[in-house]
N, C-alpha and C. Protein backbone atom coordinates (compact mmCIF):
# COMPACT_ATOMS: atom_id res chain seq x y z
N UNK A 1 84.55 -23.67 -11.84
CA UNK A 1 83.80 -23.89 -10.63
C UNK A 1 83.67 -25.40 -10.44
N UNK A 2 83.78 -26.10 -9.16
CA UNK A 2 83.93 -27.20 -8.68
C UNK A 2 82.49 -27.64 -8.85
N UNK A 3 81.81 -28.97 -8.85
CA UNK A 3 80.64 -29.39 -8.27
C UNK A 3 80.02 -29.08 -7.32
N UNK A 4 81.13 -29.17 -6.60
CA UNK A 4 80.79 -29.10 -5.09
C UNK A 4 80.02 -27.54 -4.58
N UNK A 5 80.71 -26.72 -5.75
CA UNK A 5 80.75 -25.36 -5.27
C UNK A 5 79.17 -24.67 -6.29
N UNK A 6 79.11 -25.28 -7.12
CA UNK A 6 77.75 -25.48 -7.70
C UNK A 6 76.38 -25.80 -7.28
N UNK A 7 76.76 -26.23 -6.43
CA UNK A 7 75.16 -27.18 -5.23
C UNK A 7 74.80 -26.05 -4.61
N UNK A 8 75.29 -24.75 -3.78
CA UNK A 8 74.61 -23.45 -2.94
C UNK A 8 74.49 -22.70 -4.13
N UNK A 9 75.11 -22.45 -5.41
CA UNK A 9 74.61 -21.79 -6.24
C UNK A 9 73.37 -22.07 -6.86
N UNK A 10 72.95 -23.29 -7.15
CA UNK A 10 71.90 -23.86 -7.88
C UNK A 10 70.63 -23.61 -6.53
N UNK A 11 70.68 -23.79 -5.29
CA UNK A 11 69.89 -23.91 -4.58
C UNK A 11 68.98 -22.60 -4.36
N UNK A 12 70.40 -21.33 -4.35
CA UNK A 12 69.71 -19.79 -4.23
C UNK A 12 69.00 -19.77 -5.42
N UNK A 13 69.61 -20.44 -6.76
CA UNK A 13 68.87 -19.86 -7.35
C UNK A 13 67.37 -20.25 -7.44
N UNK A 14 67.02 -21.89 -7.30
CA UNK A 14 65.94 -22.43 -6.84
C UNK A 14 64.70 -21.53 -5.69
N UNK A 15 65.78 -20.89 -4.45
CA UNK A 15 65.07 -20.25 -3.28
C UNK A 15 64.60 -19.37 -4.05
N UNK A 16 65.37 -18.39 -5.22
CA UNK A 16 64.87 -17.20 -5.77
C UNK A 16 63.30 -17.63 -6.33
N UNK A 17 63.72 -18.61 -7.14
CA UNK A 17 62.19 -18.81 -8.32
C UNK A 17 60.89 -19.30 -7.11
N UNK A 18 61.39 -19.84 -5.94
CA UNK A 18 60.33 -20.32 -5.39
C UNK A 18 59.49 -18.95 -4.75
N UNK A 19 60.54 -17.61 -4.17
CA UNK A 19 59.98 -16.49 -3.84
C UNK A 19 59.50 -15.48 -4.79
N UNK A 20 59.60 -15.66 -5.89
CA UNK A 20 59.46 -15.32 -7.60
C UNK A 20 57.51 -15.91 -7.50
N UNK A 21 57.81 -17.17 -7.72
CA UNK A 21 56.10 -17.88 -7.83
C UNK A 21 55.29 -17.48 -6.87
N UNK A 22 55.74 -17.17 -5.77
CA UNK A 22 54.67 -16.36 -4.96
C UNK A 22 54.27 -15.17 -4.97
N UNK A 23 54.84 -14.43 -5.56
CA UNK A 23 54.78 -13.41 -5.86
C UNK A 23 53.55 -13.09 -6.41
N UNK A 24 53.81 -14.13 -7.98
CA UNK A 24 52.85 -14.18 -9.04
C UNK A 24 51.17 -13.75 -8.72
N UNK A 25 50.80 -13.25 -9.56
CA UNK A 25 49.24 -12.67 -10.00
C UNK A 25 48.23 -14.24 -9.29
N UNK A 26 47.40 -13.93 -8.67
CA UNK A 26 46.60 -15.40 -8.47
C UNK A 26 46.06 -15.19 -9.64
N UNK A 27 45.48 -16.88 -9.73
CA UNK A 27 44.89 -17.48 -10.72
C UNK A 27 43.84 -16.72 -10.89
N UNK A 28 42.90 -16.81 -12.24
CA UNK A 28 41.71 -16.39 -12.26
C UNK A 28 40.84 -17.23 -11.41
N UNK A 29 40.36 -18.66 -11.43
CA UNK A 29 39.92 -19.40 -10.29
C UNK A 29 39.79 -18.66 -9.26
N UNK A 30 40.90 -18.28 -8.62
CA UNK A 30 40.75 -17.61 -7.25
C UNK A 30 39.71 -16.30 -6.99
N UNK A 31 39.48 -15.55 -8.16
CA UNK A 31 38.94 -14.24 -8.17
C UNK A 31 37.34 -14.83 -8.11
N UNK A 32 36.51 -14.01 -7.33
CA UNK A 32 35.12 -13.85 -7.38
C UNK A 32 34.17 -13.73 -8.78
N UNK A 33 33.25 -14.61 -9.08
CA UNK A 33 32.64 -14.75 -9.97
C UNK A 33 32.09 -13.51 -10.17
N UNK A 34 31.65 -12.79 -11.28
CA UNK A 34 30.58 -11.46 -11.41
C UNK A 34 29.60 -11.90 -10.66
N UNK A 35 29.14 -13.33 -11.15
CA UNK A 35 27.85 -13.40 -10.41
C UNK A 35 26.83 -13.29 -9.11
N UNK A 36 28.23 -14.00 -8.65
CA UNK A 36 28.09 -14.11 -7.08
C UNK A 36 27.86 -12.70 -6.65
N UNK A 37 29.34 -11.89 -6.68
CA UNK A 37 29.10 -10.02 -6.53
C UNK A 37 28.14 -9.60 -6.84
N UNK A 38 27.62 -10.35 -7.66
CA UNK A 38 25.97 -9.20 -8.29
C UNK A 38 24.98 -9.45 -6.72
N UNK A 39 25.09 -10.78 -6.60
CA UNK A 39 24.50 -11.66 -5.58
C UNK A 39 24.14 -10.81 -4.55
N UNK A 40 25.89 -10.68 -3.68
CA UNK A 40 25.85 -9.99 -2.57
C UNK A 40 25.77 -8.58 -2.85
N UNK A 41 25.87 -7.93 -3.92
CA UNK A 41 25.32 -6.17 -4.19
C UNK A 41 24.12 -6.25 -4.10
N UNK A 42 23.06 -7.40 -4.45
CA UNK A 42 21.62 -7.21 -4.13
C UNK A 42 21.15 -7.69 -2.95
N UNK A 43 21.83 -8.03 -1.84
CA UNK A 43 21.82 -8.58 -0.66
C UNK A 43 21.99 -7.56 0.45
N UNK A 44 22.98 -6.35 -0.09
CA UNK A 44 23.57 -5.50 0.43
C UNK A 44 22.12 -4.50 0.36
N UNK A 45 22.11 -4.21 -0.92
CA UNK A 45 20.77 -3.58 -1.17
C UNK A 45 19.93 -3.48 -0.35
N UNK A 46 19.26 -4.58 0.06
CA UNK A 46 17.99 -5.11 0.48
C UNK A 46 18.77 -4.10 2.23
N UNK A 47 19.99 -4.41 2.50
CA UNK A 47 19.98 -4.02 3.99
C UNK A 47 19.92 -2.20 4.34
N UNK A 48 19.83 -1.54 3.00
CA UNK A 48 20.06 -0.67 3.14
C UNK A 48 18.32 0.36 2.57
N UNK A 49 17.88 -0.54 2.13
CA UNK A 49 16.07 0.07 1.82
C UNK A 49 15.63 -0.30 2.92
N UNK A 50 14.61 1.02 2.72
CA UNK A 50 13.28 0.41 3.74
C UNK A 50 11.89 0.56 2.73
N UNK A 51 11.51 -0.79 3.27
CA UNK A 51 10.19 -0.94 2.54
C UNK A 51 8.79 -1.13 3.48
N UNK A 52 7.39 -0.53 2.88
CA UNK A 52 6.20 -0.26 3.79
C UNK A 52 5.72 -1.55 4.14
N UNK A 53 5.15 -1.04 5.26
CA UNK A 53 4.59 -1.80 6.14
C UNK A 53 3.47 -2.49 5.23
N UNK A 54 3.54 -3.78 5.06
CA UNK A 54 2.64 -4.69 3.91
C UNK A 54 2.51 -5.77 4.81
N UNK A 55 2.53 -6.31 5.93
CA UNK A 55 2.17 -6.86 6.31
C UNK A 55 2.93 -8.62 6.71
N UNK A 56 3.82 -8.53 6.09
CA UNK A 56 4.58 -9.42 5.56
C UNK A 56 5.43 -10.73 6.60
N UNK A 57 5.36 -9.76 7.71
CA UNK A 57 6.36 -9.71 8.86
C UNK A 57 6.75 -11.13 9.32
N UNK A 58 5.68 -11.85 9.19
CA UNK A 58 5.85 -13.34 9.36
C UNK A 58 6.55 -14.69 8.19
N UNK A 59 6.30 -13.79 7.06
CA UNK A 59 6.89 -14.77 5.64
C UNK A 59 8.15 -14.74 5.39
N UNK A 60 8.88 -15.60 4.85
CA UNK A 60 10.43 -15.14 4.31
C UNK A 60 10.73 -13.95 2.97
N UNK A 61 11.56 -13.64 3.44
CA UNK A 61 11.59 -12.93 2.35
C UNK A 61 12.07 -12.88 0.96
N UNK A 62 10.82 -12.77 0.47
CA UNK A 62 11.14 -13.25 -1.22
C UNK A 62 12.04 -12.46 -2.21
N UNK A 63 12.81 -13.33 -2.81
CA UNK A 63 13.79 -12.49 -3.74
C UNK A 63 13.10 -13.81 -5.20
N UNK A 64 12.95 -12.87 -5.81
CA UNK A 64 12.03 -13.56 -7.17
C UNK A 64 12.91 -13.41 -8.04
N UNK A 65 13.47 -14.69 -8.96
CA UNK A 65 13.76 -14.87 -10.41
C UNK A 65 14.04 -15.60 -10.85
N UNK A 66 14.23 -15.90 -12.22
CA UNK A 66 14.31 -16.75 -13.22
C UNK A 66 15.17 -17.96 -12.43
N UNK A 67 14.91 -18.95 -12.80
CA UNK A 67 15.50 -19.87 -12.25
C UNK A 67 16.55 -20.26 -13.91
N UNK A 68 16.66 -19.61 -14.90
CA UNK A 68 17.05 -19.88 -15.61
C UNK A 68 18.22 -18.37 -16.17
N UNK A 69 18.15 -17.34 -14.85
CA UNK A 69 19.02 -16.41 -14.24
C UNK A 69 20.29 -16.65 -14.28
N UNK A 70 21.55 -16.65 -14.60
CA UNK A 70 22.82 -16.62 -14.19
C UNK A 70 23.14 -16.14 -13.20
N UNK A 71 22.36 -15.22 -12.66
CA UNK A 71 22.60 -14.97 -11.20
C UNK A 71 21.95 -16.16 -9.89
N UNK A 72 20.88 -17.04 -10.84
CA UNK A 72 20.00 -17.50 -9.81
C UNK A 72 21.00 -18.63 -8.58
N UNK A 73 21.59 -19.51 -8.65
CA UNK A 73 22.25 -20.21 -8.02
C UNK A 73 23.22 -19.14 -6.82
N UNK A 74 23.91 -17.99 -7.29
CA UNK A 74 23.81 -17.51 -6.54
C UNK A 74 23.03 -16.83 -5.14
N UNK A 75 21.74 -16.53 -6.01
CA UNK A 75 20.93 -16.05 -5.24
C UNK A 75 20.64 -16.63 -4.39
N UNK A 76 20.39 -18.16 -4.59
CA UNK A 76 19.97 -19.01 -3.75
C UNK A 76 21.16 -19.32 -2.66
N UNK A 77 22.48 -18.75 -2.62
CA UNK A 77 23.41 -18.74 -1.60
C UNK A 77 22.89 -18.14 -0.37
N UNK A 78 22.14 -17.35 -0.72
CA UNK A 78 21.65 -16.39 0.18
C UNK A 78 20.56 -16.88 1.36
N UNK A 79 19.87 -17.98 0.52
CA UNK A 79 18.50 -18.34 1.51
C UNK A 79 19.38 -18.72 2.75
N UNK A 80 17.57 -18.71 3.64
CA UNK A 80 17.86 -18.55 5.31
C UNK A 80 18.92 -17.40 5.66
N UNK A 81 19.40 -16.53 5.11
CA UNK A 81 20.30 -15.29 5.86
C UNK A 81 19.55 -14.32 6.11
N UNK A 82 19.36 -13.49 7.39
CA UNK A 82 18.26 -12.74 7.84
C UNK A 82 18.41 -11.45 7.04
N UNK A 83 17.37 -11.04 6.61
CA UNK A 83 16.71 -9.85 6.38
C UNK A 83 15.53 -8.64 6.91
N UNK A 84 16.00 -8.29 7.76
CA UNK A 84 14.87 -7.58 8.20
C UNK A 84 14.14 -8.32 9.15
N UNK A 85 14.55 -9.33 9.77
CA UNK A 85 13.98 -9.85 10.72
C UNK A 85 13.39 -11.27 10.38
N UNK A 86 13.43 -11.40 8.68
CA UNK A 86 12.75 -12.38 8.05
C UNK A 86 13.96 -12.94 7.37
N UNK A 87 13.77 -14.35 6.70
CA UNK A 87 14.73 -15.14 6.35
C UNK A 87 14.57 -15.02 4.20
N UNK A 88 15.89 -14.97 3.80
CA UNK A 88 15.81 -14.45 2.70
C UNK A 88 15.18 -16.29 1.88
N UNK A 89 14.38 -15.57 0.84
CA UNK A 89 14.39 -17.16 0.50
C UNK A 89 14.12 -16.88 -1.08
N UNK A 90 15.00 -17.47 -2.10
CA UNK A 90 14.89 -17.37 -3.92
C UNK A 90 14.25 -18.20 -4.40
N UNK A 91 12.91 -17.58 -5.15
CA UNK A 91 12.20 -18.26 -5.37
C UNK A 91 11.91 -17.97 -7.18
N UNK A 92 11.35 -19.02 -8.03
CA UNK A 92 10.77 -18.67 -8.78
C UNK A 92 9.75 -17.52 -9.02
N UNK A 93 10.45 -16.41 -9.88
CA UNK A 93 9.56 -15.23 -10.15
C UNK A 93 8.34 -15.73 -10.79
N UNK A 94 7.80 -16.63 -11.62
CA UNK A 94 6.98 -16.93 -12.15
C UNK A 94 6.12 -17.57 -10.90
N UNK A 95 6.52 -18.17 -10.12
CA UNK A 95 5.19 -18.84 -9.16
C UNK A 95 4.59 -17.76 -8.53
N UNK A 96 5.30 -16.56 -7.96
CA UNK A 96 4.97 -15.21 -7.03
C UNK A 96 4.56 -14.38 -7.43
N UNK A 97 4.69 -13.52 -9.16
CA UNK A 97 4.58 -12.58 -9.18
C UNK A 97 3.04 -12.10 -9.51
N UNK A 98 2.02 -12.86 -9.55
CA UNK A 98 1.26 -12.96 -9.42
C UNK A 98 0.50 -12.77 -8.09
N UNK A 99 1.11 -13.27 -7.55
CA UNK A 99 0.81 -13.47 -5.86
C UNK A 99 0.96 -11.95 -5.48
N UNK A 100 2.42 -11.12 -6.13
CA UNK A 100 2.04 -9.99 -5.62
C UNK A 100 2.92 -9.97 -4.40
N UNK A 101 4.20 -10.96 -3.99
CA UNK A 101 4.99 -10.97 -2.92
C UNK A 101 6.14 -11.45 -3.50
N UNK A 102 6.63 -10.66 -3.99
CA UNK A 102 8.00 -10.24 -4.42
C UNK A 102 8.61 -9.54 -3.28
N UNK A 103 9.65 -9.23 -2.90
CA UNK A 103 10.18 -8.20 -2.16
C UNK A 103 10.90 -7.80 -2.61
N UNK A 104 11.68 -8.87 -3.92
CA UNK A 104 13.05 -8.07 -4.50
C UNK A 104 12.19 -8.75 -5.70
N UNK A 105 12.85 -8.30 -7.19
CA UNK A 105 12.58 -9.00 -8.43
C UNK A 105 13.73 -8.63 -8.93
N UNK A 106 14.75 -9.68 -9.15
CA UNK A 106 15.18 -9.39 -10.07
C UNK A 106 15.63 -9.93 -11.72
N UNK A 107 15.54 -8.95 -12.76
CA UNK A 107 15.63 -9.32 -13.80
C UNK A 107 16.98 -9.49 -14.76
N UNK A 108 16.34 -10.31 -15.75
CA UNK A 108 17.72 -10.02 -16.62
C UNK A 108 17.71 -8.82 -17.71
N UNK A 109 18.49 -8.51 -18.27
CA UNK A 109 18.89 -7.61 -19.18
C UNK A 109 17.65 -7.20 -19.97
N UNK A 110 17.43 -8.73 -20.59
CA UNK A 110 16.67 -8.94 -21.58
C UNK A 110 14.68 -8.33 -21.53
N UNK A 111 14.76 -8.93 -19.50
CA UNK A 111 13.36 -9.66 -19.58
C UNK A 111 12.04 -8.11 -19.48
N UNK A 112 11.22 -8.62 -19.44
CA UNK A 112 10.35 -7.46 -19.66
C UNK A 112 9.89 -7.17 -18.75
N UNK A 113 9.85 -5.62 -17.80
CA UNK A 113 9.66 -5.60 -16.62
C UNK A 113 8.00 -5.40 -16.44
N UNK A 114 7.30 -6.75 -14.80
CA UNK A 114 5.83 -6.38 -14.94
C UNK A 114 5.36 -4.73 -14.46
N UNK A 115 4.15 -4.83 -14.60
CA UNK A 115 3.68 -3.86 -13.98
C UNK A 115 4.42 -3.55 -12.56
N UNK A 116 4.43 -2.21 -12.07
CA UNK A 116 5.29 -2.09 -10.75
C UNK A 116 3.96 -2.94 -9.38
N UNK A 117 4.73 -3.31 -8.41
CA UNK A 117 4.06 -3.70 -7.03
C UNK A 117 4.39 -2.91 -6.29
N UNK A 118 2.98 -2.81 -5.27
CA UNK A 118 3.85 -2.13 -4.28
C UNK A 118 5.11 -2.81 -3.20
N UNK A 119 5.93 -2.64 -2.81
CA UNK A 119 6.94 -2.46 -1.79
C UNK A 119 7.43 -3.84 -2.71
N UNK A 120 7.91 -3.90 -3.66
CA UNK A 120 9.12 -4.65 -4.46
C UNK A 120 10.20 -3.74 -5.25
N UNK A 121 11.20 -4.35 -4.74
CA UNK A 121 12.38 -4.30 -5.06
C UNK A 121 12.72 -4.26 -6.60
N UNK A 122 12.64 -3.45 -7.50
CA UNK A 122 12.99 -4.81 -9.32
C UNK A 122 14.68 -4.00 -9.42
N UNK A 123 15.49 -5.10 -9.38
CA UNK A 123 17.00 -4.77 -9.63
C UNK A 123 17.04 -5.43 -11.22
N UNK A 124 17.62 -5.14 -11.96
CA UNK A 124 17.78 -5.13 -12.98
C UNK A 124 19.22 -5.46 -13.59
N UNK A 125 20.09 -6.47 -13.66
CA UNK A 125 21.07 -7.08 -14.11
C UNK A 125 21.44 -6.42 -15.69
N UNK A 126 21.96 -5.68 -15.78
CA UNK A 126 22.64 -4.44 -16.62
C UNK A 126 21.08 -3.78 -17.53
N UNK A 127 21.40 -3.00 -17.99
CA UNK A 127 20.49 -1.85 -18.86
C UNK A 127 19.82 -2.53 -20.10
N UNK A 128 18.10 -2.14 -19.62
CA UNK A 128 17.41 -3.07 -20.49
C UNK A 128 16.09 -2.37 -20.73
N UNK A 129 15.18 -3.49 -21.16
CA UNK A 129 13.71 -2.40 -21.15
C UNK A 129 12.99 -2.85 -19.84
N UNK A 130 12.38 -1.42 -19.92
CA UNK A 130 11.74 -1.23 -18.94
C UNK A 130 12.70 -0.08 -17.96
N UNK A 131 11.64 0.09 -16.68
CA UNK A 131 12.86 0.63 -15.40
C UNK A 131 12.67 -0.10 -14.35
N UNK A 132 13.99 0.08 -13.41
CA UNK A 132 13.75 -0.72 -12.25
C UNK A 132 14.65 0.46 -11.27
N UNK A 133 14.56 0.17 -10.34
CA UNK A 133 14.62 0.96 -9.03
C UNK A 133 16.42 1.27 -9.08
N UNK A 134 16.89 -0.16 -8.74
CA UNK A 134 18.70 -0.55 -9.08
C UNK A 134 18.94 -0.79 -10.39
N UNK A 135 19.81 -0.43 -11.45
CA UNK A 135 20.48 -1.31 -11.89
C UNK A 135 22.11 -1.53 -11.94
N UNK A 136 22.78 -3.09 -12.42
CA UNK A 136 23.70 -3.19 -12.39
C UNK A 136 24.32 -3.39 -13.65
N UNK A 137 25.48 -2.31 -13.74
CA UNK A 137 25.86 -2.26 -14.53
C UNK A 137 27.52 -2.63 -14.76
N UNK A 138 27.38 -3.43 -15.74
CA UNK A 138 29.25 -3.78 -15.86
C UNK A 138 29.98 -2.83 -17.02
N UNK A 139 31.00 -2.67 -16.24
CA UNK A 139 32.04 -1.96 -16.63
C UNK A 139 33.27 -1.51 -15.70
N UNK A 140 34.51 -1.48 -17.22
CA UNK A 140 36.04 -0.97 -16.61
C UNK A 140 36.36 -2.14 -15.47
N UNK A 141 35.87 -3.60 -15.90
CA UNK A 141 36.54 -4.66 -14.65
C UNK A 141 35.73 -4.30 -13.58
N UNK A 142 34.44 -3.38 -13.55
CA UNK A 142 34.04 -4.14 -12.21
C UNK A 142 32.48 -3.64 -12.49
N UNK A 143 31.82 -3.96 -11.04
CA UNK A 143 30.45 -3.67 -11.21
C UNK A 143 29.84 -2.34 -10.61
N UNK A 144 29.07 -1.84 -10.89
CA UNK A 144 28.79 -0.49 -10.53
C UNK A 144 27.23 -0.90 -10.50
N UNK A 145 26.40 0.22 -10.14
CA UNK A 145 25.09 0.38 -10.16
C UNK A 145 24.28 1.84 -10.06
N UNK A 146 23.13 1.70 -10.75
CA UNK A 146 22.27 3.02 -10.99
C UNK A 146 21.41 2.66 -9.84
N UNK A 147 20.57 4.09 -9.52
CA UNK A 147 19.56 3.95 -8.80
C UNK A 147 18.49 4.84 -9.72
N UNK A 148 17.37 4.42 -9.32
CA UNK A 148 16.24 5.25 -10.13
C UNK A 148 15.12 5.93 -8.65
N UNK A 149 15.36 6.56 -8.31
CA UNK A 149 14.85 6.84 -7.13
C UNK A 149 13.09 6.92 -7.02
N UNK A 150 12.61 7.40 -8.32
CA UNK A 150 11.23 7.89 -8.70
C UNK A 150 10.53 5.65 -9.00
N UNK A 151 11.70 5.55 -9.35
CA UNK A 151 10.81 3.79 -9.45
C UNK A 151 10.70 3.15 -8.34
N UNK A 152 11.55 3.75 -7.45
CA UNK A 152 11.74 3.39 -5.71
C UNK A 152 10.54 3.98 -4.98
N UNK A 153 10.14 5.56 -5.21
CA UNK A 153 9.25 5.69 -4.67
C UNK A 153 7.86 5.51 -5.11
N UNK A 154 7.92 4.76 -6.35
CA UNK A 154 6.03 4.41 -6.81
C UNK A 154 6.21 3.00 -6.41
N UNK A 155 6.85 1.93 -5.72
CA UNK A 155 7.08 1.15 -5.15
C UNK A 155 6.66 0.99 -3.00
N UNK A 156 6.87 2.43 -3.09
CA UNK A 156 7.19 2.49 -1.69
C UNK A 156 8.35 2.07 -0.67
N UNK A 157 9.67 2.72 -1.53
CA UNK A 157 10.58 1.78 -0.93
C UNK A 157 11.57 3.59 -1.02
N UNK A 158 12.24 3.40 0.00
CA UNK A 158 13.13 4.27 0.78
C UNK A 158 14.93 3.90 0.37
N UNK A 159 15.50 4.32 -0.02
CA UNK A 159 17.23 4.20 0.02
C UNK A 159 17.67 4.82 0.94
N UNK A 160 18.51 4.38 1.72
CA UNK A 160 19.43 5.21 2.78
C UNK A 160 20.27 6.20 2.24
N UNK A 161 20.52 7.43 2.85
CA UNK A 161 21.78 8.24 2.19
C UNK A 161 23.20 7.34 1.86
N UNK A 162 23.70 6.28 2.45
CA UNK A 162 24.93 5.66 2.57
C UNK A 162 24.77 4.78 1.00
N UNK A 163 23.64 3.96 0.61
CA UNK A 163 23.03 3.46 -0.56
C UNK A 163 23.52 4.47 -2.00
N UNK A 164 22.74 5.66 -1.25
CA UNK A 164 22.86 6.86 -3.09
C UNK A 164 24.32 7.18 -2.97
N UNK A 165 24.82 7.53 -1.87
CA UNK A 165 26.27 7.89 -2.44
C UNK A 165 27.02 6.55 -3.12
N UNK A 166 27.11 6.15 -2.77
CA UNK A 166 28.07 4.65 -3.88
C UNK A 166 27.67 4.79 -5.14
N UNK A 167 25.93 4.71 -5.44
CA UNK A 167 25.34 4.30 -6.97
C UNK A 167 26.67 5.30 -7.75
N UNK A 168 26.36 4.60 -8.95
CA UNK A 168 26.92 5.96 -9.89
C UNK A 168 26.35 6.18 -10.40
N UNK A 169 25.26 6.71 -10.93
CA UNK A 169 24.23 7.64 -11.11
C UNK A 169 23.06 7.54 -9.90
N UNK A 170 22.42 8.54 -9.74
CA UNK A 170 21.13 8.45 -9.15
C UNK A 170 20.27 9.46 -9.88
N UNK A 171 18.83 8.72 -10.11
CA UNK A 171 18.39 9.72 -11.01
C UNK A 171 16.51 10.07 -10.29
């Protein structure tokens, strides 16, 4: 084979590898953090409960936790996005829960759940002590979630039918 006649051979084969690399699996980089997903599964949440009339109507709405959360930075993606008419806002669980205006709480694995409030949310970031209304649970590459329906209703808080069918368990 000539040089000459070598230059369109070398090039297809170049065109091949370049339609080859695109092909390829994206990076992990590219894929969605767990965290974030946990984020917007408890965001999603919130659009799909209804919670009692407490009076609230004018405050933002509080999503309470650890500021020392792996979910928390996420959470805080969320402030100012409407909820219910009110603006979501992540706040330290420790300054509020006292206060008693929680709307969501959520915990970690670990943490110890308070006494229940009325019309709060407690989601629960995988299986731990205590109960909480949601939890999320990882597994098989992705995230799933429980519902506890009886912790929902000593709360005063309602799930939509569209909500229980997804959970994988409801109990």
């Amino acid at each position: 084979m000539t040089p000459r006649a070598f230059i369109p051979v070398v090039c297809t084969a170049l065109a091949l590898l370049a339609q080859l690399a695109l092909l390829a699996p994206v990076p992990a980089w590219a894929q969605v953090r767990d965290v974030d997903l946990k984020a917007a599964y408890i965001y999603n949440f919130v659009q799909f409960t209804t919670w009692p009339e407490l009076g609230r109507a004018r405050e933002p709405f509080f999503v309470c936790a650890s500021p020392d959360s792996a979910l928390w930075a996420s959470l805080q993606a969320f402030n100012g996005k409407p909820v219910n008419n009110r603006a979501w806002s992540t706040v330290d669980a420790g300054s509020r829960l006292k206060a008693g205006s929680c709307d969501v709480l959520v915990l970690a694995r670990a943490a110890d759940r308070p006494a229940p409030a009325q019309g709060t949310l407690v989601v629960r970031d995988g299986a731990g002590r205590g109960m909480a209304a949601i939890t999320l649970v990882d597994g098989d590459e992705q995230i799933r979630f429980d519902i506890n329906t009886d912790e929902a209703t000593r709360s005063g808080l309602r799930f939509s039918s569209k909500l229980l069918r997804l959970a994988r368990n409801v109990t």
